[in-house]
N, C-alpha and C. Protein backbone atom coordinates (compact mmCIF):
# COMPACT_ATOMS: atom_id res chain seq x y z
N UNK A 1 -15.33 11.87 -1.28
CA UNK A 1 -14.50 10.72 -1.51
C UNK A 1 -15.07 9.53 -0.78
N UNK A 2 -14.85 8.41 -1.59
CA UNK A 2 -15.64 7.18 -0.73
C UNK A 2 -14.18 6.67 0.34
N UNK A 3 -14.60 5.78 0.98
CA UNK A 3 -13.67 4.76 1.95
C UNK A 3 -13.27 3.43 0.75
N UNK A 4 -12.16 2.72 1.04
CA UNK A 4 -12.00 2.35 0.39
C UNK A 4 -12.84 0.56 0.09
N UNK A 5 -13.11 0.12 -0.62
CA UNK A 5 -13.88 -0.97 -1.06
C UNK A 5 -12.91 -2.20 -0.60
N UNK A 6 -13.71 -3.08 -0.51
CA UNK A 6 -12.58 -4.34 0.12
C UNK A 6 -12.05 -4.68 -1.20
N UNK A 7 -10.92 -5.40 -1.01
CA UNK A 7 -10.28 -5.80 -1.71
C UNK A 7 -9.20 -5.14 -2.44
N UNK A 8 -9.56 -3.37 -2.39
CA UNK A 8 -8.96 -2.33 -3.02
C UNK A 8 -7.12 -2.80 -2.69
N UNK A 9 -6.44 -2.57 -3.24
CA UNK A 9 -5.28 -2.32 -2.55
C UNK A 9 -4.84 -1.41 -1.51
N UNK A 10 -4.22 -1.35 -0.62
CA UNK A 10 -4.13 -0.22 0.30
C UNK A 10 -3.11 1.05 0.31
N UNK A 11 -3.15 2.05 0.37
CA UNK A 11 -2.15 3.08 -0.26
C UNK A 11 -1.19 2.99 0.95
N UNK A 12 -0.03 3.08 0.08
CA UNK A 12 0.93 3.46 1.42
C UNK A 12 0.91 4.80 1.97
N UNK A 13 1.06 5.25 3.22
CA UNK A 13 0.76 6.40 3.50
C UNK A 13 2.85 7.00 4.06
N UNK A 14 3.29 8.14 3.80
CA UNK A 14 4.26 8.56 4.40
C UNK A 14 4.22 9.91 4.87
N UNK A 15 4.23 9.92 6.44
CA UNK A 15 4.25 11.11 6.98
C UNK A 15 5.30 11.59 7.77
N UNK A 16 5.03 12.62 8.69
CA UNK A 16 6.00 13.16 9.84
C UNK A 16 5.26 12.82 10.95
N UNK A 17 6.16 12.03 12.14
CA UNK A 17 5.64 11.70 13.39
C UNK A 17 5.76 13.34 14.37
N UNK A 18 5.25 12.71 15.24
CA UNK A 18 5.28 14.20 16.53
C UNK A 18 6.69 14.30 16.65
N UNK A 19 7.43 13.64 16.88
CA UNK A 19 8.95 13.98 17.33
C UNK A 19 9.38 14.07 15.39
N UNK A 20 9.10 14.60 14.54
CA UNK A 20 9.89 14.99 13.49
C UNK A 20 10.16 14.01 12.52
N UNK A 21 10.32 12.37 13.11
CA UNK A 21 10.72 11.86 11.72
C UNK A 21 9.43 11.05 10.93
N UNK A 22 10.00 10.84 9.94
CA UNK A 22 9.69 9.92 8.75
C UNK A 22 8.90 8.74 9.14
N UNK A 23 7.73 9.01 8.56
CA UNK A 23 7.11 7.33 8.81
C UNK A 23 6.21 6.72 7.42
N UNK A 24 6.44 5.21 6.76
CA UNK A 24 6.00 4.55 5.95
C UNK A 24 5.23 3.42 6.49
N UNK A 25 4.29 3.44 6.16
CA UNK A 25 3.57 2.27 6.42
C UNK A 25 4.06 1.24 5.47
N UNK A 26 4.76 1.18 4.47
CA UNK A 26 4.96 -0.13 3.74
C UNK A 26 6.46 -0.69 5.17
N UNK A 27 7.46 0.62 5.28
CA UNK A 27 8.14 -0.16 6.31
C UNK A 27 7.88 -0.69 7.39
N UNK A 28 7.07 0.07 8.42
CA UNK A 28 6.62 -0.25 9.06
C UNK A 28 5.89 -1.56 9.17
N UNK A 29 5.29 -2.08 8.11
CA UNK A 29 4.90 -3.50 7.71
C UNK A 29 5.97 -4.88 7.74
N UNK A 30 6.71 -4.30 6.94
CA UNK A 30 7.76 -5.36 6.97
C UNK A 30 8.35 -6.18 8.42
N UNK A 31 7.97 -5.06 9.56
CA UNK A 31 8.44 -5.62 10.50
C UNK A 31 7.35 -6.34 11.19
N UNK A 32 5.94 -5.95 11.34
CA UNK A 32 4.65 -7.09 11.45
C UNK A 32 3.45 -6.26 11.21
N UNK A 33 2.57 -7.04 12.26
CA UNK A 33 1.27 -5.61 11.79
C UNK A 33 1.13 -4.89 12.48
N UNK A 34 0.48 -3.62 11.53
CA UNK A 34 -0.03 -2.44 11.97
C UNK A 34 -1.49 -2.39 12.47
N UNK A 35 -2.02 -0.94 13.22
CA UNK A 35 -3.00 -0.65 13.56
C UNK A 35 -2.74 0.93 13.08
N UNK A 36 -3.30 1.46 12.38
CA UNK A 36 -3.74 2.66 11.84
C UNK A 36 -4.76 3.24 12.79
N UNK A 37 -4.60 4.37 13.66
CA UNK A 37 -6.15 5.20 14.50
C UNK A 37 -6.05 6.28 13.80
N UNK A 38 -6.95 6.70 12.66
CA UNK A 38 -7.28 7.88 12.56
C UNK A 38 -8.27 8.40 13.50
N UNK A 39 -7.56 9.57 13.89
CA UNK A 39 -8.67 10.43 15.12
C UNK A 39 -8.28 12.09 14.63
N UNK A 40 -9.33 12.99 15.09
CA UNK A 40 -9.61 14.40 15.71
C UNK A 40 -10.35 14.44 16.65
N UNK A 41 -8.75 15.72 17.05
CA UNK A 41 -9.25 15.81 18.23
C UNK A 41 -10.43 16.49 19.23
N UNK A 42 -11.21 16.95 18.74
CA UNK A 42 -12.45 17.25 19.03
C UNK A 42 -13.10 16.15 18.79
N UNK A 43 -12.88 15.10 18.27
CA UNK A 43 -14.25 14.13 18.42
C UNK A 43 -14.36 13.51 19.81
N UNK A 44 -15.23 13.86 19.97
CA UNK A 44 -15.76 12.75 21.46
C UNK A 44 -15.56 11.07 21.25
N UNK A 45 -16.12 10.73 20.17
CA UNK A 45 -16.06 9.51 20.37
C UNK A 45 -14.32 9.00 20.02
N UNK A 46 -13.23 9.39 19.73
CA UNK A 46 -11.98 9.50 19.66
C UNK A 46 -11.04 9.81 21.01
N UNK A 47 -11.60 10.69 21.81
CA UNK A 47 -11.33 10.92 23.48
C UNK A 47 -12.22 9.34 24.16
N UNK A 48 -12.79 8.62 23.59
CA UNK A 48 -13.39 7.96 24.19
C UNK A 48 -12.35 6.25 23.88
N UNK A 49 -12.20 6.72 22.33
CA UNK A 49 -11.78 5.18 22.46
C UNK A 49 -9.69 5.02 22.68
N UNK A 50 -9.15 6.30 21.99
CA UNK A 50 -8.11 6.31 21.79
C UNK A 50 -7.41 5.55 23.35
N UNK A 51 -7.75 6.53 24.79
CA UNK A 51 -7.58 5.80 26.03
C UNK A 51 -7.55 3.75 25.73
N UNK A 52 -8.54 3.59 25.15
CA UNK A 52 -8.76 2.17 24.77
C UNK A 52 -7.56 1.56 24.37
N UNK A 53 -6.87 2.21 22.98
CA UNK A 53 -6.09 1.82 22.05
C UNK A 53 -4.89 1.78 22.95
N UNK A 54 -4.54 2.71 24.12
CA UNK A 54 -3.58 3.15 24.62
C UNK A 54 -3.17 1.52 25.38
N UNK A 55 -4.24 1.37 25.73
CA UNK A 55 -4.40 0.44 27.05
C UNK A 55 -3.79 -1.18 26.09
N UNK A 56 -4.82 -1.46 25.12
CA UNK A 56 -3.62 -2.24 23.86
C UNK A 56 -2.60 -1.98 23.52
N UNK A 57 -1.72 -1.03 23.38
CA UNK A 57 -0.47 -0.45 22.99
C UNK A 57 0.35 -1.28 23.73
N UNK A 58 -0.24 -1.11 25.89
CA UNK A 58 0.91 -1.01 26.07
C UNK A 58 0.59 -2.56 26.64
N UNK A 59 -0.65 -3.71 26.09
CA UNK A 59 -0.47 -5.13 26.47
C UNK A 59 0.17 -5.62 25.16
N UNK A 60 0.45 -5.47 24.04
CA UNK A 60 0.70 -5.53 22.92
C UNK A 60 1.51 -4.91 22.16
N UNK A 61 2.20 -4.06 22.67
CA UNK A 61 2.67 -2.98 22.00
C UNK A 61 4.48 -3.73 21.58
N UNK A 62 4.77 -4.70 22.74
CA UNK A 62 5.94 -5.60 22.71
C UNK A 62 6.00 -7.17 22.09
N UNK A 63 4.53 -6.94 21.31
CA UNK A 63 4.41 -8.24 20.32
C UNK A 63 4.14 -8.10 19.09
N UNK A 64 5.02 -7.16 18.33
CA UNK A 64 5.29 -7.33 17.07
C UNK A 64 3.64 -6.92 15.95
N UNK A 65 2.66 -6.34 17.16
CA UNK A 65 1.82 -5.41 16.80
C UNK A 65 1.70 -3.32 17.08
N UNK A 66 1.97 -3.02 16.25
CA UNK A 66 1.88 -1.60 15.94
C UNK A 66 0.89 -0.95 16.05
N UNK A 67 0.63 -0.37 16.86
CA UNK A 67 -0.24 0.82 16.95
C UNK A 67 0.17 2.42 17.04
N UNK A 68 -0.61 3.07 16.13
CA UNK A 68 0.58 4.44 15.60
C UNK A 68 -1.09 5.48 15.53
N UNK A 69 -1.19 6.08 15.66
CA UNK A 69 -2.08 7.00 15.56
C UNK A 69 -2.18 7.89 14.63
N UNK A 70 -3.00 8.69 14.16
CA UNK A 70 -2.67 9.07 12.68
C UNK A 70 -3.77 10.41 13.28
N UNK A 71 -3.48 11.49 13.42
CA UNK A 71 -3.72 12.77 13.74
C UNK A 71 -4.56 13.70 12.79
N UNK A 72 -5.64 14.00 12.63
CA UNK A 72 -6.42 15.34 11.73
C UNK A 72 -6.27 16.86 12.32
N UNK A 73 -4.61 16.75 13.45
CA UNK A 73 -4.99 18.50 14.00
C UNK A 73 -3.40 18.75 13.78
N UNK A 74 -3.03 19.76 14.26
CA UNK A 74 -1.94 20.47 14.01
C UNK A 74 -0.82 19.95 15.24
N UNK A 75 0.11 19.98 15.42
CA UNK A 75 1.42 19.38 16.17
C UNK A 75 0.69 19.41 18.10
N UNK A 76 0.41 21.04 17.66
CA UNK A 76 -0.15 21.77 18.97
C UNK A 76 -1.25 21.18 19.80
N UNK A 77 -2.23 20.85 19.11
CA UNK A 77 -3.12 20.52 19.16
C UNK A 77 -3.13 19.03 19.57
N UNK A 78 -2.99 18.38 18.88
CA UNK A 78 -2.26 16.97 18.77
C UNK A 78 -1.49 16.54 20.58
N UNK A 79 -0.29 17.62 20.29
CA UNK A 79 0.44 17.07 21.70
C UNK A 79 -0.65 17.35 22.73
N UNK A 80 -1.84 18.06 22.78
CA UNK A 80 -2.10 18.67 24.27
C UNK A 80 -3.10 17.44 24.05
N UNK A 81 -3.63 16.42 22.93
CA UNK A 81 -4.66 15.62 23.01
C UNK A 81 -4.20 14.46 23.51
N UNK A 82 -2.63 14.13 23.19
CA UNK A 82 -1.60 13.07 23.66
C UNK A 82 -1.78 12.89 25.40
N UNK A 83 -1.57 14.51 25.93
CA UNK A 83 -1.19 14.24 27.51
C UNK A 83 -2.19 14.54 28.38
N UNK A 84 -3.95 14.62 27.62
CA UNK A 84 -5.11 14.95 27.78
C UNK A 84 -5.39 13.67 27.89
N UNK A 85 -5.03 12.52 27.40
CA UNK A 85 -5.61 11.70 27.36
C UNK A 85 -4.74 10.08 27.32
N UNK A 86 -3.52 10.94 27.79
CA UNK A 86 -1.85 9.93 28.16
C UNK A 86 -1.74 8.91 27.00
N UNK A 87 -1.55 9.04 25.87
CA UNK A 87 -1.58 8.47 24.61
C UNK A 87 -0.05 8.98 24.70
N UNK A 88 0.65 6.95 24.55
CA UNK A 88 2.17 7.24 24.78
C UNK A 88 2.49 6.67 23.11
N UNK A 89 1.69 5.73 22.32
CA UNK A 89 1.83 5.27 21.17
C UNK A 89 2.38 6.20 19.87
N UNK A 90 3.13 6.17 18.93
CA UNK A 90 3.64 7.10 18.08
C UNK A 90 2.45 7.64 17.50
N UNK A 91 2.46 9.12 16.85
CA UNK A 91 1.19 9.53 16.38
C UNK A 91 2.25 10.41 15.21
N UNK A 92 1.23 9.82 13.83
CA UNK A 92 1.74 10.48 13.07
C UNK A 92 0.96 11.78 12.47
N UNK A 93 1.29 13.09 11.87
CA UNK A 93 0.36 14.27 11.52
C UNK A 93 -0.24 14.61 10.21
N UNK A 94 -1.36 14.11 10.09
CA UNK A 94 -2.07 14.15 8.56
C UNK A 94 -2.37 15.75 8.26
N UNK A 95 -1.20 15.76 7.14
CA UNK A 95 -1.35 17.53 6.59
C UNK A 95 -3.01 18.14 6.73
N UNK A 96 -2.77 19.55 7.56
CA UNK A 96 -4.33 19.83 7.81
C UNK A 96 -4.73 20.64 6.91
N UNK A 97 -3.80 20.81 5.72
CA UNK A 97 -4.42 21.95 4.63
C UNK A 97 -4.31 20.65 3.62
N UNK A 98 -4.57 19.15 3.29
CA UNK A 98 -4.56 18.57 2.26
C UNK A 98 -4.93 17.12 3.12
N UNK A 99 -4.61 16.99 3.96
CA UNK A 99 -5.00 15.50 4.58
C UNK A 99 -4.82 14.28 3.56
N UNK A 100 -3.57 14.35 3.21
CA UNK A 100 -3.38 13.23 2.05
C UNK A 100 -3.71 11.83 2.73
N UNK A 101 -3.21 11.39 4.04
CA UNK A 101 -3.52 9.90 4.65
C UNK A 101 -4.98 9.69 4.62
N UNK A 102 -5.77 10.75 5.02
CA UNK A 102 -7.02 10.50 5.49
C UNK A 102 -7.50 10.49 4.01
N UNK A 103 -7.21 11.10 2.93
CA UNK A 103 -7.56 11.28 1.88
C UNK A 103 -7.31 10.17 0.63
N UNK A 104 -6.41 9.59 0.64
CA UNK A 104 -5.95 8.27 0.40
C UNK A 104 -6.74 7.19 1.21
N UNK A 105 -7.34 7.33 2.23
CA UNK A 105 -8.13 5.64 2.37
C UNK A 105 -9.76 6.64 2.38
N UNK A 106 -10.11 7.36 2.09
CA UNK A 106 -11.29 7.93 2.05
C UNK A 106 -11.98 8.02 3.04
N UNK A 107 -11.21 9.00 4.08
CA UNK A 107 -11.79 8.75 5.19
C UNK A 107 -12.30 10.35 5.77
N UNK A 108 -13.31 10.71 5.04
CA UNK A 108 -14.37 11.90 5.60
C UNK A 108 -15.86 11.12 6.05
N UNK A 109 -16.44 11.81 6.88
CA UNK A 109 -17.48 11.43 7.38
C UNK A 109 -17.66 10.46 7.54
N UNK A 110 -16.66 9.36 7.89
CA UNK A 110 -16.79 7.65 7.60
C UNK A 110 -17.37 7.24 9.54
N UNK A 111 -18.34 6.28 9.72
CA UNK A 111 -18.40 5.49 10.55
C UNK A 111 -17.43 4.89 11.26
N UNK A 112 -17.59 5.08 12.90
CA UNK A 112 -16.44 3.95 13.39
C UNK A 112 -16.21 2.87 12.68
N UNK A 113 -15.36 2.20 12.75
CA UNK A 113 -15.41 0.59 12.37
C UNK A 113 -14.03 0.49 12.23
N UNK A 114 -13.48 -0.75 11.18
CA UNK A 114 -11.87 -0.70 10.65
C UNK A 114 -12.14 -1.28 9.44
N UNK A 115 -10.79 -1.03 8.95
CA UNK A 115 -10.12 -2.35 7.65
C UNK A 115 -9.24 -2.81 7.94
N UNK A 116 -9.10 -3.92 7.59
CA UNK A 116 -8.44 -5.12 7.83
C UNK A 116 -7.40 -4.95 6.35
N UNK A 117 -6.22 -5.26 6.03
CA UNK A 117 -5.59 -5.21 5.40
C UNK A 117 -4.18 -6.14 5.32
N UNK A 118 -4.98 -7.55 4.38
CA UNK A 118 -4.15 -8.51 3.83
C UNK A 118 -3.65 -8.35 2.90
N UNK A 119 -1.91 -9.18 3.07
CA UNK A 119 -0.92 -8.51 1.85
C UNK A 119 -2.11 -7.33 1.09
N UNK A 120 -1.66 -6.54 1.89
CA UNK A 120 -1.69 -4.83 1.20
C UNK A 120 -3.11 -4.72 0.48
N UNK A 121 -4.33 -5.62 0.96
CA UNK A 121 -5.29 -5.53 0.35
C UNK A 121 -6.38 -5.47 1.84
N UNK A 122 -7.68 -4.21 1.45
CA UNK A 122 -8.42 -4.11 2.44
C UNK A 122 -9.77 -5.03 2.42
N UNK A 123 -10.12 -5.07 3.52
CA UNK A 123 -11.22 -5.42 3.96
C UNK A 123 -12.24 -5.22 4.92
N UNK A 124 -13.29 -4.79 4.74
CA UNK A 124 -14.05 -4.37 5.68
C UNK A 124 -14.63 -5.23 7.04
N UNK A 125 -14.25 -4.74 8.06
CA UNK A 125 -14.80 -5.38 9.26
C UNK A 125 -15.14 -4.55 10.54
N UNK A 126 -15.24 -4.81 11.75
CA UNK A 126 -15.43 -4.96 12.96
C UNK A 126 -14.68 -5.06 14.01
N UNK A 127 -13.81 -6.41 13.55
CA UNK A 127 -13.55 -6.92 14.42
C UNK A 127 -11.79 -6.43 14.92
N UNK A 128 -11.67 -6.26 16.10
CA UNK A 128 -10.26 -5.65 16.75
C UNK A 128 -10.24 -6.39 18.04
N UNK A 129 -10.31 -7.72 18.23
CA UNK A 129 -9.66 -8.30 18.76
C UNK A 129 -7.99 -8.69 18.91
N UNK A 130 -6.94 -8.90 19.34
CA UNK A 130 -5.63 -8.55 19.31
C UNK A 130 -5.12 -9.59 20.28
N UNK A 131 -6.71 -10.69 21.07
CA UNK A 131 -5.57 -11.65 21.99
C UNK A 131 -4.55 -12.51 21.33
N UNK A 132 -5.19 -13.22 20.14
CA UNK A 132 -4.80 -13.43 18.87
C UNK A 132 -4.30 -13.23 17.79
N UNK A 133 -3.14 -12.22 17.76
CA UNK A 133 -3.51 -11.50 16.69
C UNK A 133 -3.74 -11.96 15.51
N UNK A 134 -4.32 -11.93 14.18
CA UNK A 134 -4.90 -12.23 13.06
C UNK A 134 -3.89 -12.27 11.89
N UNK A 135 -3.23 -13.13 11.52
CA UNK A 135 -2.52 -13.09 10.07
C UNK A 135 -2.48 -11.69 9.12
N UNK A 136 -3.23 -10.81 9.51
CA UNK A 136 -3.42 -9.58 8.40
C UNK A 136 -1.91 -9.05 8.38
N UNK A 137 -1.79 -8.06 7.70
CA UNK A 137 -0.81 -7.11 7.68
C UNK A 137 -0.53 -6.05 8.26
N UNK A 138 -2.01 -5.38 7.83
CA UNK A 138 -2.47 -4.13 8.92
C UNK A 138 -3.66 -4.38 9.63
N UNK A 139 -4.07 -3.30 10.11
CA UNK A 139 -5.35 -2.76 10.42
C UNK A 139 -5.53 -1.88 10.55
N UNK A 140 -6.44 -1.23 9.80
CA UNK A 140 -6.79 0.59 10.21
C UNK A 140 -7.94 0.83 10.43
N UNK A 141 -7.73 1.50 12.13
CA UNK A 141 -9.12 1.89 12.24
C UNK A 141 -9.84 3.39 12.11
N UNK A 142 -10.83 3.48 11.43
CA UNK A 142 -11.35 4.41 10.93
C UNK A 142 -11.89 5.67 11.91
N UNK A 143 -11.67 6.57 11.97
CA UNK A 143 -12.08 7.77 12.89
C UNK A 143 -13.67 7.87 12.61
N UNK A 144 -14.18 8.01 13.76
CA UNK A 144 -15.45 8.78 13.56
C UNK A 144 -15.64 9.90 12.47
């Protein structure tokens, strides 16, 4: 499966968070922007940056920017990577026998980097700066 092409529209994704409930990224939008981290937890370079994301969460996390984590392991797995690596941000669990989220933005073997995602349309970039935050809608950044 490829990643998705700029401009593509962006799929809404709906999963189950660690504590059980319901999560939409189209709602979740409505209220400002998102940051999408797809990670597994065996990747090194994911133990490396997620700490990062954490550290934004919690300068940003009270300005109407979202950061939610988006999981490739099982609940178990998942929680022991949370307090391995003190990740307090919501993390949601991408089915590990179908990976529909990760599978919906085409995200196997993909390069660090992100998409940027205006009104509900992606774009390829780099850049995750947040002093500012950027007019987009979302942002999702792509797992190793």
């Amino acid at each position: 499966m490829t990643a998705l092409a700029a401009g593509t529209k962006a799929p809404d994704i709906e999963l189950k968070t660690m504590d059980g409930k319901r999560f939409s990224l189209q709602a979740e939008l409505a209220r400002g922007p998102v940051v999408l981290i797809f990670f597994k937890a065996s990747c090194p370079t994911c133990q490396y940056a997620l700490p990062m994301f954490e550290r934004l969460h919690k300068a940003y996390g009270q300005k109407n920017v979202s950061l939610v984590g988006v999981s490739q392991n099982d609940s178990s797995q998942t929680a022991a990577f949370m307090k391995q690596f003190g990740i307090s941000f919501p993390v949601l669990l991408d089915d590990t026998r179908s990976y529909p989220a990760s599978n919906a933005y085409g995200l196997t073997n993909v390069p660090p980097g992100s998409l940027h995602i205006s009104t509900l349309r992606c774009a390829l970039s780099h850049d995750l700066a947040l002093k500012n935050p950027p007019p987009w809608r979302a942002l999702i950044f792509v797992r190793c």
